[in-house]
Protein backbone atom coordinates (compact mmCIF):
# COMPACT_ATOMS: atom_id res chain seq x y z
CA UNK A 1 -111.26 84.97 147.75
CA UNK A 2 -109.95 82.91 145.14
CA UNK A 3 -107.91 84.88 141.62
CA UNK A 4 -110.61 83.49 139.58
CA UNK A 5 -114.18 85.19 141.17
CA UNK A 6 -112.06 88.68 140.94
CA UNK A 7 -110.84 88.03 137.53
CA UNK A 8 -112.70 90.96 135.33
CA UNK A 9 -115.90 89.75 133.21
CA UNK A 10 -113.86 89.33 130.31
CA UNK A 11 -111.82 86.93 131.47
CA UNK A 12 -114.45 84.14 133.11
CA UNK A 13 -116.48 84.79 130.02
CA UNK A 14 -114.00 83.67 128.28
CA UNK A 15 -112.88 80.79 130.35
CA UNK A 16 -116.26 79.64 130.70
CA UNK A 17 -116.65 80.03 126.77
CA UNK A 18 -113.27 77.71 126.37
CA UNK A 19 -114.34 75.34 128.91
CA UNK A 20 -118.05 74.93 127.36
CA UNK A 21 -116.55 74.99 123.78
CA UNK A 22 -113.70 72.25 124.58
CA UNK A 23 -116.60 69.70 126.19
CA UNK A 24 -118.35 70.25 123.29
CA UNK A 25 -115.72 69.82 120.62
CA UNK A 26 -114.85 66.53 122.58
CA UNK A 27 -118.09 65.13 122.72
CA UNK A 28 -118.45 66.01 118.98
CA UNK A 29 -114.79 64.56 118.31
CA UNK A 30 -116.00 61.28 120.09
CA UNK A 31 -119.06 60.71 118.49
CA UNK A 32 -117.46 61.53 114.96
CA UNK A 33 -114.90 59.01 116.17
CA UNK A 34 -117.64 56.58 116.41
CA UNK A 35 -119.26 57.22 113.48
CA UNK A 36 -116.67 56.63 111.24
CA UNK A 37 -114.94 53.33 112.98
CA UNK A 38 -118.83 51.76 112.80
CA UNK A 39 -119.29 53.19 109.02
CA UNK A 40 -115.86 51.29 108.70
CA UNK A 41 -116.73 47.95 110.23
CA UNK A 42 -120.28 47.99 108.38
CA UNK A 43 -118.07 48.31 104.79
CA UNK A 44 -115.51 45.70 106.14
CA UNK A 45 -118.51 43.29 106.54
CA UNK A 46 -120.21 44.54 103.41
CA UNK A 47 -117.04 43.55 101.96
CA UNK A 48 -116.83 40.32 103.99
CA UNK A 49 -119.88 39.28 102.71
CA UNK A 50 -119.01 39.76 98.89
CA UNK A 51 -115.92 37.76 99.64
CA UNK A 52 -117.62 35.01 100.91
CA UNK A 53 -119.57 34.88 97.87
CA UNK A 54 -117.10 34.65 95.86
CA UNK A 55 -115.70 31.99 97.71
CA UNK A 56 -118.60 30.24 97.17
CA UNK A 57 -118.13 30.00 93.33
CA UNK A 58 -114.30 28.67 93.74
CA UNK A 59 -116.06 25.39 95.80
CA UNK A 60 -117.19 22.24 93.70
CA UNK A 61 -117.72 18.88 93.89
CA UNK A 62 -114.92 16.27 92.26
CA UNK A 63 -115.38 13.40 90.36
CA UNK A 64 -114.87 11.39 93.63
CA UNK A 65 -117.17 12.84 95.39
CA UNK A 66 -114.61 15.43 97.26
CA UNK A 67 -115.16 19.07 97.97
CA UNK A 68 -112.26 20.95 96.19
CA UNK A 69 -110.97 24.83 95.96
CA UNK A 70 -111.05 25.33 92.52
CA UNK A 71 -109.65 29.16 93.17
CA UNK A 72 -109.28 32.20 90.14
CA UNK A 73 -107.31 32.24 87.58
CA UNK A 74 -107.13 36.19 87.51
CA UNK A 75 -107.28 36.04 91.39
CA UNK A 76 -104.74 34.07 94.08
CA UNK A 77 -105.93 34.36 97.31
CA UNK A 78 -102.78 32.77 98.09
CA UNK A 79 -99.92 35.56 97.03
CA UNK A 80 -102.94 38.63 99.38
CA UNK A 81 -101.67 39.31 102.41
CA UNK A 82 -104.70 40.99 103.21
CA UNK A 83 -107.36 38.76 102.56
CA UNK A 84 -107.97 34.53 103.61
CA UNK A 85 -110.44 31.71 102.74
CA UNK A 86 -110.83 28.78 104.64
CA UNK A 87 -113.07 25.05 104.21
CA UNK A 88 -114.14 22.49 106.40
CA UNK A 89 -116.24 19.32 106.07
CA UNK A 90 -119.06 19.20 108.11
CA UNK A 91 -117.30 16.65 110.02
CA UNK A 92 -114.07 19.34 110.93
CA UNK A 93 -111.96 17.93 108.19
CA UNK A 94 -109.96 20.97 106.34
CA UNK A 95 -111.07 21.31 103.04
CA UNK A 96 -109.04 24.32 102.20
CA UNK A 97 -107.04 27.03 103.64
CA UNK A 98 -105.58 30.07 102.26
CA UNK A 99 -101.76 31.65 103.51
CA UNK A 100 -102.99 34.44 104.61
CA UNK A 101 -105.13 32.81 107.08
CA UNK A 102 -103.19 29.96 107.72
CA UNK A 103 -101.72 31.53 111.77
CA UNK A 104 -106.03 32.07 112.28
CA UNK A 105 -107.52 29.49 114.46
CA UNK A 106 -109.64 27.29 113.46
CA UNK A 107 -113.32 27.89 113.33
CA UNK A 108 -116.32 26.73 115.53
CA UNK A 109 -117.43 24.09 113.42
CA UNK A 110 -120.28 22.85 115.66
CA UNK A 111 -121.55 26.59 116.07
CA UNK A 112 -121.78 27.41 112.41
CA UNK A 113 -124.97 28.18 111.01
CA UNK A 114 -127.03 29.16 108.00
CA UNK A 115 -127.23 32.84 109.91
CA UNK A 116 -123.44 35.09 109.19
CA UNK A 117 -121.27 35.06 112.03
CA UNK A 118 -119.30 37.97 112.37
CA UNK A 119 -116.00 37.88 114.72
CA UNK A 120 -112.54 39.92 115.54
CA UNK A 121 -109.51 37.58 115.68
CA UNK A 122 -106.52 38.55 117.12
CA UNK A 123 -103.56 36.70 116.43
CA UNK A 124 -99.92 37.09 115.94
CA UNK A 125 -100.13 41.16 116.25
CA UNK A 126 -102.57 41.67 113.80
CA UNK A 127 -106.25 41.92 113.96
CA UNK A 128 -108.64 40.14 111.36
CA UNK A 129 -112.50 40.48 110.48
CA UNK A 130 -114.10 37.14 110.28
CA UNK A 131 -117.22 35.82 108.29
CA UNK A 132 -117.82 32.47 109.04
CA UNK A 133 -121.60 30.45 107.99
CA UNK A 134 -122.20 27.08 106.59
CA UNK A 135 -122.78 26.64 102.56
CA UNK A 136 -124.32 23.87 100.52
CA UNK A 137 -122.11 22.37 97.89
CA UNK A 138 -123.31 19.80 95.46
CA UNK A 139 -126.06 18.81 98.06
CA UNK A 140 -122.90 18.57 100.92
CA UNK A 141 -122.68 20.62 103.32
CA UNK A 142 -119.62 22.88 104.33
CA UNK A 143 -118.53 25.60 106.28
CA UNK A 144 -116.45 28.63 104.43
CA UNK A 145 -114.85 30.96 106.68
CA UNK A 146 -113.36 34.38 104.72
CA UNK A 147 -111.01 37.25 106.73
CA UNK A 148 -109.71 40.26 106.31
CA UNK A 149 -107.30 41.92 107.89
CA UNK A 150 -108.16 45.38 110.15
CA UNK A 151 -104.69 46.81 110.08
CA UNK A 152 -105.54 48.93 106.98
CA UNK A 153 -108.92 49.80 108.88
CA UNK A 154 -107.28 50.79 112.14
CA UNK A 155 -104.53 53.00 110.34
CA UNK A 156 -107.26 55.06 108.97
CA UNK A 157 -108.69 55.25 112.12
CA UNK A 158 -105.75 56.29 113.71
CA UNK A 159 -104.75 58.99 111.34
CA UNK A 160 -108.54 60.55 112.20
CA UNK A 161 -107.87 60.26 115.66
CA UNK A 162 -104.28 62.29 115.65
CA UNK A 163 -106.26 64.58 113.46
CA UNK A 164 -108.32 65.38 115.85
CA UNK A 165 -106.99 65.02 119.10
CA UNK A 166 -103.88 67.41 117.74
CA UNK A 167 -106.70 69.46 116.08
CA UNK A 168 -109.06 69.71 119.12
CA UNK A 169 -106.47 71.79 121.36
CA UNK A 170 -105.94 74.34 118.13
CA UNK A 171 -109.38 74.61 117.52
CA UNK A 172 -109.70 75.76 120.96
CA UNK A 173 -107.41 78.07 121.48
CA UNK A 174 -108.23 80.02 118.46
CA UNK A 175 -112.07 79.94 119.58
CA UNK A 176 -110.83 81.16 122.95
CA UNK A 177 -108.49 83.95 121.60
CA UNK A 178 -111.45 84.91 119.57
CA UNK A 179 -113.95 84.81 122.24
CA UNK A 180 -111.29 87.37 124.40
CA UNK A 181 -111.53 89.51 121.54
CA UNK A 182 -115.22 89.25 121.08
CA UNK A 183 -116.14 89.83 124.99
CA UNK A 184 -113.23 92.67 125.48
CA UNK A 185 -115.15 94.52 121.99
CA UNK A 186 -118.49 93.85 123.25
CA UNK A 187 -117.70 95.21 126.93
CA UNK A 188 -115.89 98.27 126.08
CA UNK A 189 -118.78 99.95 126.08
CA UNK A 190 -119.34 99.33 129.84
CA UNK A 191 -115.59 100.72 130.18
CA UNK A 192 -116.91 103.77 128.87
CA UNK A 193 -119.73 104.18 130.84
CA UNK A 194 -117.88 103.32 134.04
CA UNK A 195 -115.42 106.47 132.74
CA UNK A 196 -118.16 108.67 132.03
CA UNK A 197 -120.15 108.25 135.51
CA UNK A 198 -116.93 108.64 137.58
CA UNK A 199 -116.66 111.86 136.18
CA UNK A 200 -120.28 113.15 137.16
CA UNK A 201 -119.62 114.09 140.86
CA UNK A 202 -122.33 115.93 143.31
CA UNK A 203 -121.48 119.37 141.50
CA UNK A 204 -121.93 117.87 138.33
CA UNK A 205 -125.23 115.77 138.91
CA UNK A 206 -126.93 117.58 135.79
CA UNK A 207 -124.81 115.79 133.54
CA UNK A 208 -125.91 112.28 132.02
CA UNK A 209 -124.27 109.47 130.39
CA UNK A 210 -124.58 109.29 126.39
CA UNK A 211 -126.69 106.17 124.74
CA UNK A 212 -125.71 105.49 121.62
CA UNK A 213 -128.52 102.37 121.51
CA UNK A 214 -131.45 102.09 123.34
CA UNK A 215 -132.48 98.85 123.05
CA UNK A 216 -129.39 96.96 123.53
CA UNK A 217 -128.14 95.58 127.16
CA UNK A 218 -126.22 98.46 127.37
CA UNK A 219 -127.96 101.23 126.21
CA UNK A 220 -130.69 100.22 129.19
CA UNK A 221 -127.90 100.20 131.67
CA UNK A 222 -127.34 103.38 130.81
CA UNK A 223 -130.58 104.83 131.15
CA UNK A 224 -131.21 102.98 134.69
CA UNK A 225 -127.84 105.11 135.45
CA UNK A 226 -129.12 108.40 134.06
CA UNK A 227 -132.49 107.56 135.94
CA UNK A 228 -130.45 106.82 139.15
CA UNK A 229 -128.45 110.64 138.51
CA UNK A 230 -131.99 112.17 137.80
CA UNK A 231 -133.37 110.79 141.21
CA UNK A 232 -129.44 111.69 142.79
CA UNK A 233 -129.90 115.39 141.46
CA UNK A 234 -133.56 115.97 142.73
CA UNK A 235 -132.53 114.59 146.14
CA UNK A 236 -129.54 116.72 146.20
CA UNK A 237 -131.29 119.88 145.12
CA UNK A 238 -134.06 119.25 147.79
CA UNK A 239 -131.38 118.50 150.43
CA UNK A 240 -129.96 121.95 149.39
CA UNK A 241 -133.37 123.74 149.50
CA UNK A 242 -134.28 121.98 153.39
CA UNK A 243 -130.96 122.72 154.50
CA UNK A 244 -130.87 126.59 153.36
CA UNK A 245 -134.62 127.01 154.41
CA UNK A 246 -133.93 124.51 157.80
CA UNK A 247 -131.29 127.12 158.83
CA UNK A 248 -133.56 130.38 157.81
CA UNK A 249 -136.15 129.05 159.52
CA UNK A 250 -133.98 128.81 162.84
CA UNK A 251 -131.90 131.43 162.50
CA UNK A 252 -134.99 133.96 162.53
CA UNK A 253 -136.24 132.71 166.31
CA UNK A 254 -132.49 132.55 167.72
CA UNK A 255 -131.89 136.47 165.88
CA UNK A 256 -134.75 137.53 167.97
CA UNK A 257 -134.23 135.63 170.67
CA UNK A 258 -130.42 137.35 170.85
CA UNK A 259 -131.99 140.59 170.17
CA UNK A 260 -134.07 140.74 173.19
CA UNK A 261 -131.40 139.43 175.23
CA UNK A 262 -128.78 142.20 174.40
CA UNK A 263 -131.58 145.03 174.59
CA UNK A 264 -131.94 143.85 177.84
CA UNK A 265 -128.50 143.79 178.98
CA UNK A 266 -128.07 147.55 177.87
CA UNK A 267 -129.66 148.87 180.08
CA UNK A 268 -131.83 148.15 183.43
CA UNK A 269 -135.13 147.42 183.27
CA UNK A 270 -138.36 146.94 185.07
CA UNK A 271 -139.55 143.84 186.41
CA UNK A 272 -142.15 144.01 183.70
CA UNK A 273 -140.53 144.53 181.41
CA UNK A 274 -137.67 142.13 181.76
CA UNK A 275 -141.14 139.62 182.33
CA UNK A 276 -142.34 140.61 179.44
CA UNK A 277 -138.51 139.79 177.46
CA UNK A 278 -138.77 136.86 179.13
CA UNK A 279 -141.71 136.07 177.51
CA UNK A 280 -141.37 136.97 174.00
CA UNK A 281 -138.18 135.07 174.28
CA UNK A 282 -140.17 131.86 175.53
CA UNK A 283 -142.73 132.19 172.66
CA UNK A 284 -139.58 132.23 170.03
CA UNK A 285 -138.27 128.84 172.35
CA UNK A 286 -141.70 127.27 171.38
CA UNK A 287 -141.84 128.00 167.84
CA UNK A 288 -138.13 126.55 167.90
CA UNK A 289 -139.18 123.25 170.04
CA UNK A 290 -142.14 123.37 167.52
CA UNK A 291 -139.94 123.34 164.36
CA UNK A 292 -137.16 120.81 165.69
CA UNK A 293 -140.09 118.35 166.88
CA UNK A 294 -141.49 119.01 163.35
CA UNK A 295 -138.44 117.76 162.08
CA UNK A 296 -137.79 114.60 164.19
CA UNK A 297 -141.32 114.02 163.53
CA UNK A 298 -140.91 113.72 159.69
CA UNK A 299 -136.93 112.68 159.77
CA UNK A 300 -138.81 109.25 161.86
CA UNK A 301 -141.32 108.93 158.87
CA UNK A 302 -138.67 108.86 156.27
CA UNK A 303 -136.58 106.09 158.74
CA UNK A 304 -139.79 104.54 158.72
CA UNK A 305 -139.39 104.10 162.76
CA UNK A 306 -142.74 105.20 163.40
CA UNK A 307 -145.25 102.70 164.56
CA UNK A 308 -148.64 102.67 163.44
CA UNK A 309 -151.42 101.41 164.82
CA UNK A 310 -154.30 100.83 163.24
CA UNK A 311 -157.79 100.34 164.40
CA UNK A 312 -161.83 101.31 162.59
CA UNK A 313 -162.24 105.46 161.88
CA UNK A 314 -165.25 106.86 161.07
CA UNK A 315 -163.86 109.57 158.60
CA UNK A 316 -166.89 111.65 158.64
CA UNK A 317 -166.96 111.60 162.96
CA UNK A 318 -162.84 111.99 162.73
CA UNK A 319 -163.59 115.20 159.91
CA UNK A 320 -166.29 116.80 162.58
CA UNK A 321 -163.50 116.30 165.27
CA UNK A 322 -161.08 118.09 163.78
CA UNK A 323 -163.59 120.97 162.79
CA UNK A 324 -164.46 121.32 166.53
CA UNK A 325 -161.12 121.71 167.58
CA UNK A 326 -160.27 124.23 164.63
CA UNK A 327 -163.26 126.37 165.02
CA UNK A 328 -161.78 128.83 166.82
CA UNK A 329 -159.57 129.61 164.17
CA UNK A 330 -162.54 129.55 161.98
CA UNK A 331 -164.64 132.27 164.02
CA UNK A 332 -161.68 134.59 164.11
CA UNK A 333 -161.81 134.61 160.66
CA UNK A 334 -165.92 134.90 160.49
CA UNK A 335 -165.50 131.58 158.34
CA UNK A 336 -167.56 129.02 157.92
CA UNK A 337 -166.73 124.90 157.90
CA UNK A 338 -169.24 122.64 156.68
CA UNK A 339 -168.59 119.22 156.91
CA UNK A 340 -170.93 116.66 154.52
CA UNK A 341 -170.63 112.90 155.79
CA UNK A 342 -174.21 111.83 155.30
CA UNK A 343 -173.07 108.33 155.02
CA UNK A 344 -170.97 106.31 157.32
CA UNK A 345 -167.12 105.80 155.81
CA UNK A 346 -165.15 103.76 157.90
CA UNK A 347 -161.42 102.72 157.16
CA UNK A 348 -158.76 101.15 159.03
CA UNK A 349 -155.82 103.49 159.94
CA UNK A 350 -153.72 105.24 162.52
CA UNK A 351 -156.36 107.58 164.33
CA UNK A 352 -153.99 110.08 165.48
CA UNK A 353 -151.72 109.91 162.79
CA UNK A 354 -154.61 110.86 159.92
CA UNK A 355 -156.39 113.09 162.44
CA UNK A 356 -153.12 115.00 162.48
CA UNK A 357 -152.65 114.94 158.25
CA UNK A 358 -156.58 115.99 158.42
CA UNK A 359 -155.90 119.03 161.12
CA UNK A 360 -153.31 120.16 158.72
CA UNK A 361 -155.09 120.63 155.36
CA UNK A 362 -157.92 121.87 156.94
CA UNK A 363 -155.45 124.40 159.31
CA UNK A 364 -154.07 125.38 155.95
CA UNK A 365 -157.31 126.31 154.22
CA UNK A 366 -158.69 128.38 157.04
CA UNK A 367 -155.19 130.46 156.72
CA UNK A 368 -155.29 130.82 152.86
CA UNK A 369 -158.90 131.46 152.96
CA UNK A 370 -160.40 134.45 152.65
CA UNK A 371 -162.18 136.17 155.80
CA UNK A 372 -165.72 135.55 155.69
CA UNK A 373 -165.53 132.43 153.49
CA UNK A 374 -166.69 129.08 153.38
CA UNK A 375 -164.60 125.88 153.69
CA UNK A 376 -166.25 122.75 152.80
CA UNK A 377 -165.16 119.12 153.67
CA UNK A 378 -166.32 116.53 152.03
CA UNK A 379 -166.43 112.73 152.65
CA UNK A 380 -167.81 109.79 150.67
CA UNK A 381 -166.67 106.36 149.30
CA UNK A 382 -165.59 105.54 145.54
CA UNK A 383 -164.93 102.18 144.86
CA UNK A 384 -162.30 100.58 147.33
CA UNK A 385 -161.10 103.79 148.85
CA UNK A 386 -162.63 106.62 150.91
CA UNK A 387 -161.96 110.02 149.84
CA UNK A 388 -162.03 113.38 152.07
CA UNK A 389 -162.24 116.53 150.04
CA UNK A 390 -161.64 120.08 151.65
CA UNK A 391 -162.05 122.81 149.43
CA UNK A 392 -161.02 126.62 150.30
CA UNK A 393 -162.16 129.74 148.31
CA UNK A 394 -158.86 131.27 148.30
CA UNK A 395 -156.52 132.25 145.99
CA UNK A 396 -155.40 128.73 144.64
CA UNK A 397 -152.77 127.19 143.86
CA UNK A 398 -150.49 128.50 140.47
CA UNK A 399 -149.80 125.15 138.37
CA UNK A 400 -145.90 125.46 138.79
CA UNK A 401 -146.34 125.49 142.48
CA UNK A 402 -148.76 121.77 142.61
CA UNK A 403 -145.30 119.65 142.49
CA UNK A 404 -144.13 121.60 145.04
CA UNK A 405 -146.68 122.22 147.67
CA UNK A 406 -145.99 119.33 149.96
CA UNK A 407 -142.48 119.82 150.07
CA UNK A 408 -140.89 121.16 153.18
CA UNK A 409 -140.75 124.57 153.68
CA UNK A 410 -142.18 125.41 150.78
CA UNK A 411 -144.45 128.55 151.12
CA UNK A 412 -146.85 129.98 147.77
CA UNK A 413 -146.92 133.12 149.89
CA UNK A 414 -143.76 133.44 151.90
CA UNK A 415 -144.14 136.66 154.08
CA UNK A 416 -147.62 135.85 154.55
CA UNK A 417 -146.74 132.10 156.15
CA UNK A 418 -144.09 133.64 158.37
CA UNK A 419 -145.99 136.17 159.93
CA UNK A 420 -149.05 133.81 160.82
CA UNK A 421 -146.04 131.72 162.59
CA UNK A 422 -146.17 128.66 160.34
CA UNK A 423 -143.22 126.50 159.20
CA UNK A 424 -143.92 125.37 155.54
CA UNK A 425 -144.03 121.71 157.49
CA UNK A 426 -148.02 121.19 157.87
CA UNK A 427 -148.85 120.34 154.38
CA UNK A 428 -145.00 117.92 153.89
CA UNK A 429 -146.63 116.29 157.69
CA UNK A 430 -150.15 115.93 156.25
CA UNK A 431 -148.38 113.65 153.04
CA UNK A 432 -146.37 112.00 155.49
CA UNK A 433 -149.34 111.33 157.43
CA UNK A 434 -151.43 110.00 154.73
CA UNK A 435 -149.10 108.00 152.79
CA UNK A 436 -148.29 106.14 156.11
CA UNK A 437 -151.74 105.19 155.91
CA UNK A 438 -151.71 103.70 152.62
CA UNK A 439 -153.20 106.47 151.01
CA UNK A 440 -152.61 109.54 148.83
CA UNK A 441 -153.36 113.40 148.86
CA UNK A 442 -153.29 115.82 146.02
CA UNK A 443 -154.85 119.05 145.29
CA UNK A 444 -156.23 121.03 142.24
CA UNK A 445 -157.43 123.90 141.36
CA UNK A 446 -161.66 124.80 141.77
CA UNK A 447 -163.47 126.04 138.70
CA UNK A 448 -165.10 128.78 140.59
CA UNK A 449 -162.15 129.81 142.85
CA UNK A 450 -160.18 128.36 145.57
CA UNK A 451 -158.32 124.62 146.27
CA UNK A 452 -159.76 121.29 146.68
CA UNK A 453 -157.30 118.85 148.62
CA UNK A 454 -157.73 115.52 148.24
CA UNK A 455 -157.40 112.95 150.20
CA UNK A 456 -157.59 108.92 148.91
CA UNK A 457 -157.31 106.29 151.40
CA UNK A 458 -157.69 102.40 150.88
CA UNK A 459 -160.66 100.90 153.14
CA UNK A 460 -158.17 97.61 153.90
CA UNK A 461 -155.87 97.97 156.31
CA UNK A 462 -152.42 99.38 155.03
CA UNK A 463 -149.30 97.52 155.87
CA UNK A 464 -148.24 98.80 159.14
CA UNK A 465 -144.25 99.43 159.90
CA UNK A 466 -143.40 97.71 163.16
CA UNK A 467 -140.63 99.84 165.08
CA UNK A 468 -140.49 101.75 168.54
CA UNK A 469 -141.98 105.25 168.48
CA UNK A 470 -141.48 107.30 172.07
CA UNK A 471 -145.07 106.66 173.92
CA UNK A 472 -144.80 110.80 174.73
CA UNK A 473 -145.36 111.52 171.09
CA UNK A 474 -148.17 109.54 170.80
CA UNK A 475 -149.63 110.84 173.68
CA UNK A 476 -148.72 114.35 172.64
CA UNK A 477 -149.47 113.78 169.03
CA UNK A 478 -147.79 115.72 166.28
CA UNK A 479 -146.48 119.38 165.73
């Protein structure tokens, strides 16, 4: 792993700020650069041209019929350095030509035109700007040549390139010791929240992070974090509860189970009796395999290595089903289960997983429901998704207790649940169940008395998880 990928943020921010900002102060140095040696060049010409006008004026004819320099009286071409003027005949014959030009070569005479003809010379060390076009004098024509020198051009030039070649490196350095500054200010913040979340540990979970701003980066960072404790703390807390009820709820069978093996071991007993030990210690064996099968059962939902497979259910014949094999519960309790399917609801789901959720609600109202009561199940279609709706006239359900009814263990009436043998794990199976299908149970209160569970489940197929589940348990179905 190279230095630079676990350099902190601050420092490849700011590298990557220095390298962006130095391409872009040389591609801005460049093109000034070029700006101002072509605004140069277009003045030298400009200048070029104004010379060669002038030129112009100092050519006349003589009395014999010769072309002559006539020059300037306040102005001798001669004594400039800086500046030439040079005439030939048509023919190639000099006419006239300045000192300062004098070392230039001569020009093209056959390729001068009417059209300017600008040119850089090079000669001797020193660089010249040419103008060079023919000119009509006294009716003859000529060709006039004027030149200046660059040198004074390409000092200027020079001293703006130093300035900003040396200038360019300060430039950015300064921009990078102010982008260090500006990235270490603008991440301290995370620095702090980093601080702040290392001290919230498992026994301090109920602590969150402070946000100064909302809206900014940050301040959204830190309420994802506070989110993430929230969730952290209501996992923990339900860990707590399953583990403390888990243990309750096998410590109770192993208590008795080690009770009625030391009251046997006391003293000697019939065969009929120690039979009948044996057999209350068996039934406290089953509601132990029950509980731990329970367990596996919804520890393999929550893997999500439980296989589903779906197929076409009739709701309403699957609802009768599990009425037929409940009614014995039902008759000991002189209640009544009406089922109304009058139309046909089919969905696509695991059979014996939702016959399983089903069993369970409707298990659960026979037990809260009063003896002699009715328990109606209903099932119809609204919209996209098929609904089956048991309601109870029991006692209901208390508006604190609605969040936590499907969780496991959880018991409105504790002593109650125990001593009709159940777990607390019917109703947590029955959403396991259900939302394996794709679908969705809650439950609610009825105006004139009693529950109404709810159960919502799309009429497409759900998406299905694809991992082994032990053939035995689908064979034996669930606990």
């Amino acid at each position: 792993m190279s230095r630079w990928s676990t350099a902190s943020i601050r420092v490849r921010l700011t590298g990557w700020y220095t390298v962006v900002l130095f391409l872009m102060m040389v591609v801005y140095a460049t093109a000034t650069f070029l700006a101002v040696r072509h605004e140069f060049l277009e003045q030298l010409d400009a200048q070029l041209c104004d010379d060669f006008e002038t030129a112009e004026g100092f050519l006349a004819p003589a009395a014999d019929g010769r072309i002559v320099w006539s020059g300037d009286r306040h102005h001798d071409p001669d004594n400039d350095e800086e500046r030439g003027n040079d005439v030939w005949s048509a023919s190639g014959e000099p006419i006239y030509r300045s000192n300062a030009s004098a070392a230039l070569p001569p020009a093209a005479i056959a390729a001068a035109t009417a059209t300017p003809r600008y040119e850089s010379v090079v000669t001797n060390g020193r660089r010249w700007r040419t103008l060079t076009r023919t000119s009509l004098v006294g009716g003859r024509a000529v060709v006039l040549r004027v030149s200046r020198s660059e040198d004074r051009v390409r000092a200027q030039l020079w001293e703006i390139l130093v300035v900003l070649v040396l200038g360019l490196p300060l430039v950015v350095a300064l921009a990078s010791l102010g982008g260090y500054t500006l990235a270490r200010r603008a991440l301290t913040p995370i620095d702090h929240l980093g601080a702040a979340a290392r001290r919230i540990t498992a026994e301090r979970l109920h602590e969150r992070l402070s946000v100064p701003n909302q809206h900014d980066e940050i301040g959204r960072l830190a309420g994802v974090i506070n989110e993430t404790f929230a969730r952290l703390e209501s996992s923990f807390d339900q860990l707590r509860r399953f583990t403390a009820d888990a243990s309750h709820e096998l410590r109770t069978p192993l208590a008795v189970i080690r009770g009625i093996g030391e009251m046997g071991l006391k003293e000697t007993r019939t065969p009929a009796e120690y039979k009948e030990s044996l057999g209350s210690m068996l039934e406290e064996v089953d509601r132990l395999t029950t509980l731990v099968d329970t367990l596996l059962r919804l520890s393999h939902g929550d893997a999500g290595t439980v296989r589903l497979s779906p197929e076409s259910v009739d709701l309403g014949q699957l609802a009768r089903d599990v009425v037929s094999s409940l009614g014995i519960l039902a008759e000991e309790r002189h209640q009544r289960v009406r089922v109304d399917a009058a139309e046909t609801v089919s969905i696509t789901a695991d059979r014996l997983v939702l016959r399983e959720a089903i069993t369970n609600v409707v298990d659960n109202a026979i037990k809260y429901g009063p003896r002699g009561s009715a328990i109606d199940i209903r099932v119809y279609a609204e919209g996209d998704r098929a609904i089956v709706a048991v309601a109870d006239e029991g006692p209901g359900i208390a508006g604190e207790h609605r969040e936590r009814i499907f969780d496991r263990f959880f018991r409105v009436d504790e002593a109650r649940s125990r001593d009709g043998g159940g777990t607390g794990l019917g109703l947590a199976i029955a959403r396991w169940a259900i939302e394996a299908n794709g679908g969705q149970i809650s439950v609610e209160n009825r105006p004139s008395g009693g529950s109404c569970f709810r159960i919502a489940l799309p009429v497409r197929s759900p998406a299905v998880t694809e991992h082994h589940e032990d053939s035995t348990q689908r064979k034996g179905g669930y606990v």
